[in-house]
Protein backbone atom coordinates (compact mmCIF):
# COMPACT_ATOMS: atom_id res chain seq x y z
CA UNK A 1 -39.94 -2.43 -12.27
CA UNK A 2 -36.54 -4.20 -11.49
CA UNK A 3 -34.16 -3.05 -9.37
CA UNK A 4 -30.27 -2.92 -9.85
CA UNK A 5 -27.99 -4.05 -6.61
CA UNK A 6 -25.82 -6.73 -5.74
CA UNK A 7 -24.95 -8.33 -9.38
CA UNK A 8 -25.88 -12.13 -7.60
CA UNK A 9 -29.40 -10.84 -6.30
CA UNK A 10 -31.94 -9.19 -8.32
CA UNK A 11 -34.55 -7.36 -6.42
CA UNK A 12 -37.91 -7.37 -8.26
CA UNK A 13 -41.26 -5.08 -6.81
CA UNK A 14 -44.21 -5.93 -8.50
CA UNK A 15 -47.65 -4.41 -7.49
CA UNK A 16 -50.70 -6.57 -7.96
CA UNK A 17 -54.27 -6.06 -7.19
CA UNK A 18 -56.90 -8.42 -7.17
CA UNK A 19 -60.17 -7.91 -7.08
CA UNK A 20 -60.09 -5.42 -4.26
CA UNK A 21 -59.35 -7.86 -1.17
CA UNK A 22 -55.99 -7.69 -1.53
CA UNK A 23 -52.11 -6.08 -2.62
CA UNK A 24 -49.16 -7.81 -3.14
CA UNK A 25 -45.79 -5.91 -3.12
CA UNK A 26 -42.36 -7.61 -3.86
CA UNK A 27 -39.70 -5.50 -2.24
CA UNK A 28 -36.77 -5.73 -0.51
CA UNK A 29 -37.97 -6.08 2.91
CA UNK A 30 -39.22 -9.44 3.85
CA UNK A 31 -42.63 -9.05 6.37
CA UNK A 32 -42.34 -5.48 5.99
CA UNK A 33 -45.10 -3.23 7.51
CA UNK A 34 -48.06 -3.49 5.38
CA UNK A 35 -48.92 -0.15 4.08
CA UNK A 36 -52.59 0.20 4.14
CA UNK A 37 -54.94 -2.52 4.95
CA UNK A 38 -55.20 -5.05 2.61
CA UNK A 39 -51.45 -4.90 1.19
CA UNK A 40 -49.51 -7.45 1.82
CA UNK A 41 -45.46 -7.00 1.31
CA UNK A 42 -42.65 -9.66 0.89
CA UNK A 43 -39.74 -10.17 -1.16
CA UNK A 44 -38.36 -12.56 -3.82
CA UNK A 45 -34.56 -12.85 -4.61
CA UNK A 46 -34.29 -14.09 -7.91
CA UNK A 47 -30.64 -15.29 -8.09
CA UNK A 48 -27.94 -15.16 -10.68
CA UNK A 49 -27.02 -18.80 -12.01
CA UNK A 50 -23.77 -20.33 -9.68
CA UNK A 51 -20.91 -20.24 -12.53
CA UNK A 52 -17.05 -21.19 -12.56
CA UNK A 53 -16.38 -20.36 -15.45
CA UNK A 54 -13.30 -18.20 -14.28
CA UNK A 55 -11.92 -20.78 -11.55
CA UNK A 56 -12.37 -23.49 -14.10
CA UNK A 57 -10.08 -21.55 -16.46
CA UNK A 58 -7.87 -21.07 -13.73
CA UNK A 59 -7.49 -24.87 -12.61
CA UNK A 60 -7.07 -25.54 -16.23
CA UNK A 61 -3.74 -23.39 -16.16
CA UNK A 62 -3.02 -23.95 -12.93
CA UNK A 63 -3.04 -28.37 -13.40
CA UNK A 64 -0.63 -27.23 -16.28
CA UNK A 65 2.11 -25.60 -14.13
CA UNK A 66 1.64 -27.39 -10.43
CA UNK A 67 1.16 -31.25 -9.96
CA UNK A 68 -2.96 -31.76 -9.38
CA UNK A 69 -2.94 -27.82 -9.57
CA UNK A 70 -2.85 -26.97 -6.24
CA UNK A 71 0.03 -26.49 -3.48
CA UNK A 72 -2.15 -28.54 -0.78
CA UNK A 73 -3.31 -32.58 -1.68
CA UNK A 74 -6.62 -31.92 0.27
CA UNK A 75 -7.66 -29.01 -2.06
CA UNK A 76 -7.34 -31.03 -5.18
CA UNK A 77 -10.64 -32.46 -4.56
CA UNK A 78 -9.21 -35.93 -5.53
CA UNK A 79 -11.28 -37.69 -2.58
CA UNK A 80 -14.29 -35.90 -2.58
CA UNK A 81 -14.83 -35.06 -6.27
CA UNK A 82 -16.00 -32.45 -8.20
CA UNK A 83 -13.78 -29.65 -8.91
CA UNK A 84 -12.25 -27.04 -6.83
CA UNK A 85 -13.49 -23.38 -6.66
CA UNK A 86 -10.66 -20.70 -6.63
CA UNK A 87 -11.09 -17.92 -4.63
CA UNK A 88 -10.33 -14.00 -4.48
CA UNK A 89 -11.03 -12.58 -1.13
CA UNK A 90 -12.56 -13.02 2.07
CA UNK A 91 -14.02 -11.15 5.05
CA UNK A 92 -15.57 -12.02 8.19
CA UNK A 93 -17.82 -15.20 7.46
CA UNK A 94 -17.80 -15.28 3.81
CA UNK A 95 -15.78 -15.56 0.90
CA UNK A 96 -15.89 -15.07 -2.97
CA UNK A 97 -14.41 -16.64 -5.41
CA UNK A 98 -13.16 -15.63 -8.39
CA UNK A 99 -16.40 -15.28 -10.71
CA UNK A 100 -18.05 -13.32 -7.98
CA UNK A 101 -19.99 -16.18 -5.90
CA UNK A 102 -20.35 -15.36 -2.72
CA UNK A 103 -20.05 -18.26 0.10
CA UNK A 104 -20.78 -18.48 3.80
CA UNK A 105 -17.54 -20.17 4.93
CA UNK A 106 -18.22 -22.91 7.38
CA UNK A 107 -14.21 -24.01 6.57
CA UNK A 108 -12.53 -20.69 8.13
CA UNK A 109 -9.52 -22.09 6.16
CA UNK A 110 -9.34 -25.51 7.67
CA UNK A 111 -9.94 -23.85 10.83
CA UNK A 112 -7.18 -21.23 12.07
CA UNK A 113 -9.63 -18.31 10.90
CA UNK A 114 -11.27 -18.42 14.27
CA UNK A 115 -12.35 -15.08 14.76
CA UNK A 116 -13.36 -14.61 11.09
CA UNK A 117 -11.28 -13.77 8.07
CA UNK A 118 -9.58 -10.60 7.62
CA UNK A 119 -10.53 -9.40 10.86
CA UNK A 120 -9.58 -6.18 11.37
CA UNK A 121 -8.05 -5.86 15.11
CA UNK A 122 -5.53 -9.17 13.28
CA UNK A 123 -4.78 -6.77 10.30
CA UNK A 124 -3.78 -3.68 12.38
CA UNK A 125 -1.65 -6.46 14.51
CA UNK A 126 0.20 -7.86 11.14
CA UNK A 127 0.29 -4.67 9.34
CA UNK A 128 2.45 -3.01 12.72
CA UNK A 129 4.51 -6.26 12.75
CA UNK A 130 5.12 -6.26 9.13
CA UNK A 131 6.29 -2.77 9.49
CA UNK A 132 9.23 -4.05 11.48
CA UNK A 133 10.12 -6.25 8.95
CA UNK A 134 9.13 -9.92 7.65
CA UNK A 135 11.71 -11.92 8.69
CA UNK A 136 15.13 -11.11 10.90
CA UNK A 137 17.27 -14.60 10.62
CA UNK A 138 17.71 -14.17 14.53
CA UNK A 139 16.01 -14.16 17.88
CA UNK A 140 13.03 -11.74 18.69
CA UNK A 141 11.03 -11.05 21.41
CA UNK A 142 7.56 -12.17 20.15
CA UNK A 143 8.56 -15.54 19.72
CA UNK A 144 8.99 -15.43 23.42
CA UNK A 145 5.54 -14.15 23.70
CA UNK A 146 3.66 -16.52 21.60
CA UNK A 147 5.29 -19.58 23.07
CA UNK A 148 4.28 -18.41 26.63
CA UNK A 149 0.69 -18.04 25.04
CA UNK A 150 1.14 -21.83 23.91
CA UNK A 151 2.44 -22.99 27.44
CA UNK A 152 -0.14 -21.40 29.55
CA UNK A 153 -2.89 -23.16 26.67
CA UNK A 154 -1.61 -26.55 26.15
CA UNK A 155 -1.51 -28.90 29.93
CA UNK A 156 1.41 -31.06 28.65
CA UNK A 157 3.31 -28.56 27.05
CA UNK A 158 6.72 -27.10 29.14
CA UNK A 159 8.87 -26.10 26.37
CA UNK A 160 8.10 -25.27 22.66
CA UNK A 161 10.03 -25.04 19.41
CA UNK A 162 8.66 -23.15 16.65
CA UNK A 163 8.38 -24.43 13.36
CA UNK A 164 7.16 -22.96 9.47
CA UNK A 165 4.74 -25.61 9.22
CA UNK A 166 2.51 -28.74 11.27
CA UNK A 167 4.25 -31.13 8.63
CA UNK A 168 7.24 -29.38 10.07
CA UNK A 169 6.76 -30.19 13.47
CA UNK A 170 5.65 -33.76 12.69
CA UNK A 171 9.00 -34.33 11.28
CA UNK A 172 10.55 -33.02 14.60
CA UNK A 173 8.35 -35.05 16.75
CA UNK A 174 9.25 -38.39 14.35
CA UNK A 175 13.25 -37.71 15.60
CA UNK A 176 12.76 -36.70 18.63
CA UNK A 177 11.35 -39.72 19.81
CA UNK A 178 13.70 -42.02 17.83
CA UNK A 179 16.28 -40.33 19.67
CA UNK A 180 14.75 -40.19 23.10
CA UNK A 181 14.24 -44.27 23.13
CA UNK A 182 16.89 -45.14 20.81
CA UNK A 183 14.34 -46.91 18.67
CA UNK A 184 13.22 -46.85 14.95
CA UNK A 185 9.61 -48.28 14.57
CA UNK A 186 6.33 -45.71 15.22
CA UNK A 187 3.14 -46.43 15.50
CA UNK A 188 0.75 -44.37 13.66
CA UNK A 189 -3.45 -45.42 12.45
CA UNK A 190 -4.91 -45.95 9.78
CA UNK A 191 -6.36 -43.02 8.03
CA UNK A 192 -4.56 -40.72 10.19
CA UNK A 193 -2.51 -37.74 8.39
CA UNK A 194 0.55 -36.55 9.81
CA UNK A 195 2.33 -34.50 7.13
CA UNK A 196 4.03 -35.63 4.23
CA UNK A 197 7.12 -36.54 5.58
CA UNK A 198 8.08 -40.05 4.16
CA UNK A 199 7.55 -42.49 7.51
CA UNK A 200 4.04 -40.96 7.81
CA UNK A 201 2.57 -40.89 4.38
CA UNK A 202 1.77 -44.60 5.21
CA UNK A 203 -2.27 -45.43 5.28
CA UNK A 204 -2.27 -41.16 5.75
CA UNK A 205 -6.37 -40.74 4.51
CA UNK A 206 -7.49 -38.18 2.32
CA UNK A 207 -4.74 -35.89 3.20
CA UNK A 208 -2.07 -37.51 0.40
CA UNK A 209 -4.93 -37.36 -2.38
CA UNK A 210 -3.61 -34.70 -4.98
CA UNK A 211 -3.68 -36.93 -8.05
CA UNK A 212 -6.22 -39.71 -6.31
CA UNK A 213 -3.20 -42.18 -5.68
CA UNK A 214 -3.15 -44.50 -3.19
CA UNK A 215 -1.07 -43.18 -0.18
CA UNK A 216 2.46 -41.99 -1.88
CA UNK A 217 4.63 -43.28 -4.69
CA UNK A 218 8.02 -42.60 -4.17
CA UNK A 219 8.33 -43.35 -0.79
CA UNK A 220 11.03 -45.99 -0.17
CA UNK A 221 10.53 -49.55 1.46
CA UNK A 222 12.91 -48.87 3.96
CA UNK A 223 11.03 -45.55 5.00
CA UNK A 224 7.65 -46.93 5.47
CA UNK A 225 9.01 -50.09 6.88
CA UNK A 226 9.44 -48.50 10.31
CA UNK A 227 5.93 -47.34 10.45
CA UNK A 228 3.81 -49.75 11.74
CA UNK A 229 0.02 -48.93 10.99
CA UNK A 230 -2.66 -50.00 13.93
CA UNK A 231 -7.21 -49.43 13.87
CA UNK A 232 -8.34 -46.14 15.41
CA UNK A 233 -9.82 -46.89 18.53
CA UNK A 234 -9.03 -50.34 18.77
CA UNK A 235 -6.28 -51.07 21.18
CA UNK A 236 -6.09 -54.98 20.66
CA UNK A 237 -4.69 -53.66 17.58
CA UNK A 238 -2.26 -51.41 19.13
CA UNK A 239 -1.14 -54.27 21.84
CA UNK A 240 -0.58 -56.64 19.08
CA UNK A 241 1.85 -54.35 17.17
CA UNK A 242 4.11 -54.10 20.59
CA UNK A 243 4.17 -57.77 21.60
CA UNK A 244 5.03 -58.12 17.68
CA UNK A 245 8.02 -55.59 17.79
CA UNK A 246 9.24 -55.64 21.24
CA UNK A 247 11.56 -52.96 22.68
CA UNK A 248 11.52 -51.79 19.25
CA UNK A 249 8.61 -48.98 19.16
CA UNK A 250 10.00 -45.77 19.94
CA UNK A 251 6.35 -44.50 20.04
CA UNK A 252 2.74 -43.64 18.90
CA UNK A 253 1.48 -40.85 16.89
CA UNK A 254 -2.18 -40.03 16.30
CA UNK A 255 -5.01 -37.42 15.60
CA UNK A 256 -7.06 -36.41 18.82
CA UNK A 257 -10.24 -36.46 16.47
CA UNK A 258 -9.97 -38.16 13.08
CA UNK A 259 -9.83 -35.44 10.50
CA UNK A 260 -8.34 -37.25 7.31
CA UNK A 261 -10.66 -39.68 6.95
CA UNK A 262 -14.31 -39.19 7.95
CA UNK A 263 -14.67 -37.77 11.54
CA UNK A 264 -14.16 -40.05 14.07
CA UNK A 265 -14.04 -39.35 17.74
CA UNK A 266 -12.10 -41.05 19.68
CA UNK A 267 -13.19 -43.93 22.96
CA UNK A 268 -12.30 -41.74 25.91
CA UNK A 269 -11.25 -45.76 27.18
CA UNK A 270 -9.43 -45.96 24.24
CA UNK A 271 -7.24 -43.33 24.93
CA UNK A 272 -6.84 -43.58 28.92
CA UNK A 273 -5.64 -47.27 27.57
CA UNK A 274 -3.42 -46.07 24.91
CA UNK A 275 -2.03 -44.08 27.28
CA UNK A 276 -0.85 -47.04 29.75
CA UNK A 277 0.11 -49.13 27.16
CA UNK A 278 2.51 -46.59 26.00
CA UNK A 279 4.17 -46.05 29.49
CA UNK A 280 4.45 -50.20 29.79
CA UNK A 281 5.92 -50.32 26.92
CA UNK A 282 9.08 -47.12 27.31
CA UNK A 283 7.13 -45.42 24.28
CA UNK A 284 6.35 -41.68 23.96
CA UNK A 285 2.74 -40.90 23.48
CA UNK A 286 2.14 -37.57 20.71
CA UNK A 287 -0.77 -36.01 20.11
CA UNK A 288 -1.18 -34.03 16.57
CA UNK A 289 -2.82 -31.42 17.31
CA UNK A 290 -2.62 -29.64 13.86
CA UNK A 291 -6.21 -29.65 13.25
CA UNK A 292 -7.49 -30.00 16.95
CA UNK A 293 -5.43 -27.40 18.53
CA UNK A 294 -6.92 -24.52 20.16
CA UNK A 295 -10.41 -25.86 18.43
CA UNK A 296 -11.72 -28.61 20.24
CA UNK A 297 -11.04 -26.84 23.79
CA UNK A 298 -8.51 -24.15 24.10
CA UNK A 299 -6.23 -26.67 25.40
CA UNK A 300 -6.76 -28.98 22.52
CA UNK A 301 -7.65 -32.40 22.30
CA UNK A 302 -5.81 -33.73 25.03
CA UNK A 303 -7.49 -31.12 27.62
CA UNK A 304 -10.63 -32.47 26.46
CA UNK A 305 -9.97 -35.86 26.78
CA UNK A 306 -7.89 -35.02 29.80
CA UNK A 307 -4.99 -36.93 28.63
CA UNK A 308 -1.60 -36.05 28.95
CA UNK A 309 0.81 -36.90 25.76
CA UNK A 310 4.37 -36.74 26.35
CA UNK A 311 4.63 -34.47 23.04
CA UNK A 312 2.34 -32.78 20.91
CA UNK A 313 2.14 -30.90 17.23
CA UNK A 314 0.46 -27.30 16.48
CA UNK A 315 0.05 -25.88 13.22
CA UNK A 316 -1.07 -22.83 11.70
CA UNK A 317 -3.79 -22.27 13.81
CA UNK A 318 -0.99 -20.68 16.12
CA UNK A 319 -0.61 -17.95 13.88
CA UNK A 320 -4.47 -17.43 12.91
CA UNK A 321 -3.66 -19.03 9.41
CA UNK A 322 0.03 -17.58 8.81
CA UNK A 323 2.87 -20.15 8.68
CA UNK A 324 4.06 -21.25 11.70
CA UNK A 325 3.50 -24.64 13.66
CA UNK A 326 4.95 -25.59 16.65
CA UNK A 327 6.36 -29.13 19.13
């Protein structure tokens, strides 16, 4: 007798007696009661073969209208391999894609789905935003709101400026600090990604992968020139690049946890040091927090670490996976 039910698990019940010592029953309930001595029960999913046949057809199409096929590098699969899996919806902890797989989603969509996807208290929020309208061109009152929310999060943060993306707000930080020392030449590390703004798509990891090229063609020698590239946790390396450039580094960027390329945590003397030789040298100190904002502690990384960066970077973990980032 086979039972119908979810198309990806096939419930079979099969009744067997031998001799007359004992019963086996394959049902749907695992360790259920046994019902009469000498029956045993359990149950046996017999699963549907994984197929992509649909999101196969889709990349196909998709590789024929978008460079790579995708609108993100990292989801091109480029540095990983394999091929990526397109999905159709989502809810709480799982997700299915488009041929009807279902997932358990340890990714929560790279992390701002922190509550679970589609939750439904964050739907009833949007939906009575939305109602409003999506977009004004002019000042309203939740931005105050949400950049309070930031403030009272973040230690080092007094002031924020919102922004539609954490490439966005990378950008920002990259001028801000230029203009704040009246230098050109940043410090970023190795395997750190930062956006894809031209100065930072210098030695940026996985993150610039779409079509598995190395870093990114098209940026100019003059761009990358003023990014100076120095080894994660290693601040020899860091030292050396100021006594090679003096007075000329208007600062250091970098990624409280390593995201891009591996994971790699982060000396806590690394950073305590980092710190220092930033305020020896009149150089601004950021923390991207795109990926560790709100994650690693509520504060981010730097509340963690319990160091204090002159500026920082959110991204769309701010908005529980919407657009928005912040600095």
């Amino acid at each position: 007798e086979r039972e119908g039910g979810d198309p990806h698990t096939i419930s079979a019940r099969y009744t067997l007696r031998m001799l007359s010592l004992a019963s086996f029953s394959l049902g749907l309930n695992l360790g259920a009661t046994p019902t009469r001595a000498g029956d045993v029960r359990m149950a046996v999913d017999v699963r549907a073969p994984f197929k992509t046949t649909e999101s196969d057809r889709l990349m196909d199409e998709a590789r024929e209208i978008m460079p790579g096929g995708v609108s993100s590098p990292v989801r091109a699969f480029k540095s990983v391999g394999g091929d990526p899996v397109v999905f159709d919806r989502v809810k709480g902890a799982y997700a299915w894609d488009v041929d009807g797989n279902k997932y358990v989603d340890y990714v929560g969509t790279w992390g701002p789905a922190i509550v679970g996807h589609a939750d439904d208290r964050v739907l009833d929020a949007v939906k009575a935003t939305m109602d409003k309208g999506t977009s004004f061109g002019a000042p309203c009152a939740l931005e105050n709101e949400l950049a309070k929310m930031v403030i009272d999060a973040v230690p080092s943060v007094e002031m924020v400026r919102f922004t539609n993306s954490g490439t966005e707000a990378c950008m920002g930080v990259l001028r801000l600090m230029r203009a704040y020392t009246k230098r050109e030449k940043v410090i970023k590390f190795d395997g750190c990604y930062h956006g894809h703004a031209d100065s930072f798509l210098v030695a940026a990891g996985s993150g610039v992968a779409t079509l598995g090229l190395p870093d990114s063609p098209g940026v100019t020698q003059g761009a990358s020139a003023s990014t100076l590239v120095a080894t994660y946790n290693d601040i020899e390396s860091v030292k050396a690049l100021f006594e090679a450039n003096k007075g000329e580094v208007a600062g250091v960027i970098l990624e409280g946890v390593v995201g891009n390329s591996g994971f790699i945590v982060p000396d806590q003397a690394f950073l305590t040091e980092l710190r220092q030789v930033c305020d020896d040298n009149g150089a601004v100190l950021v923390f991207d927090e795109v990926m560790t904002g709100f994650r690693i502690s509520y504060g981010g990384a730097q509340q963690h670490w319990g160091i204090t960066p002159d500026l920082s970077t959110f991204g769309k973990v701010i908005g529980g996976g919407l657009p928005v980032g912040a600095d």
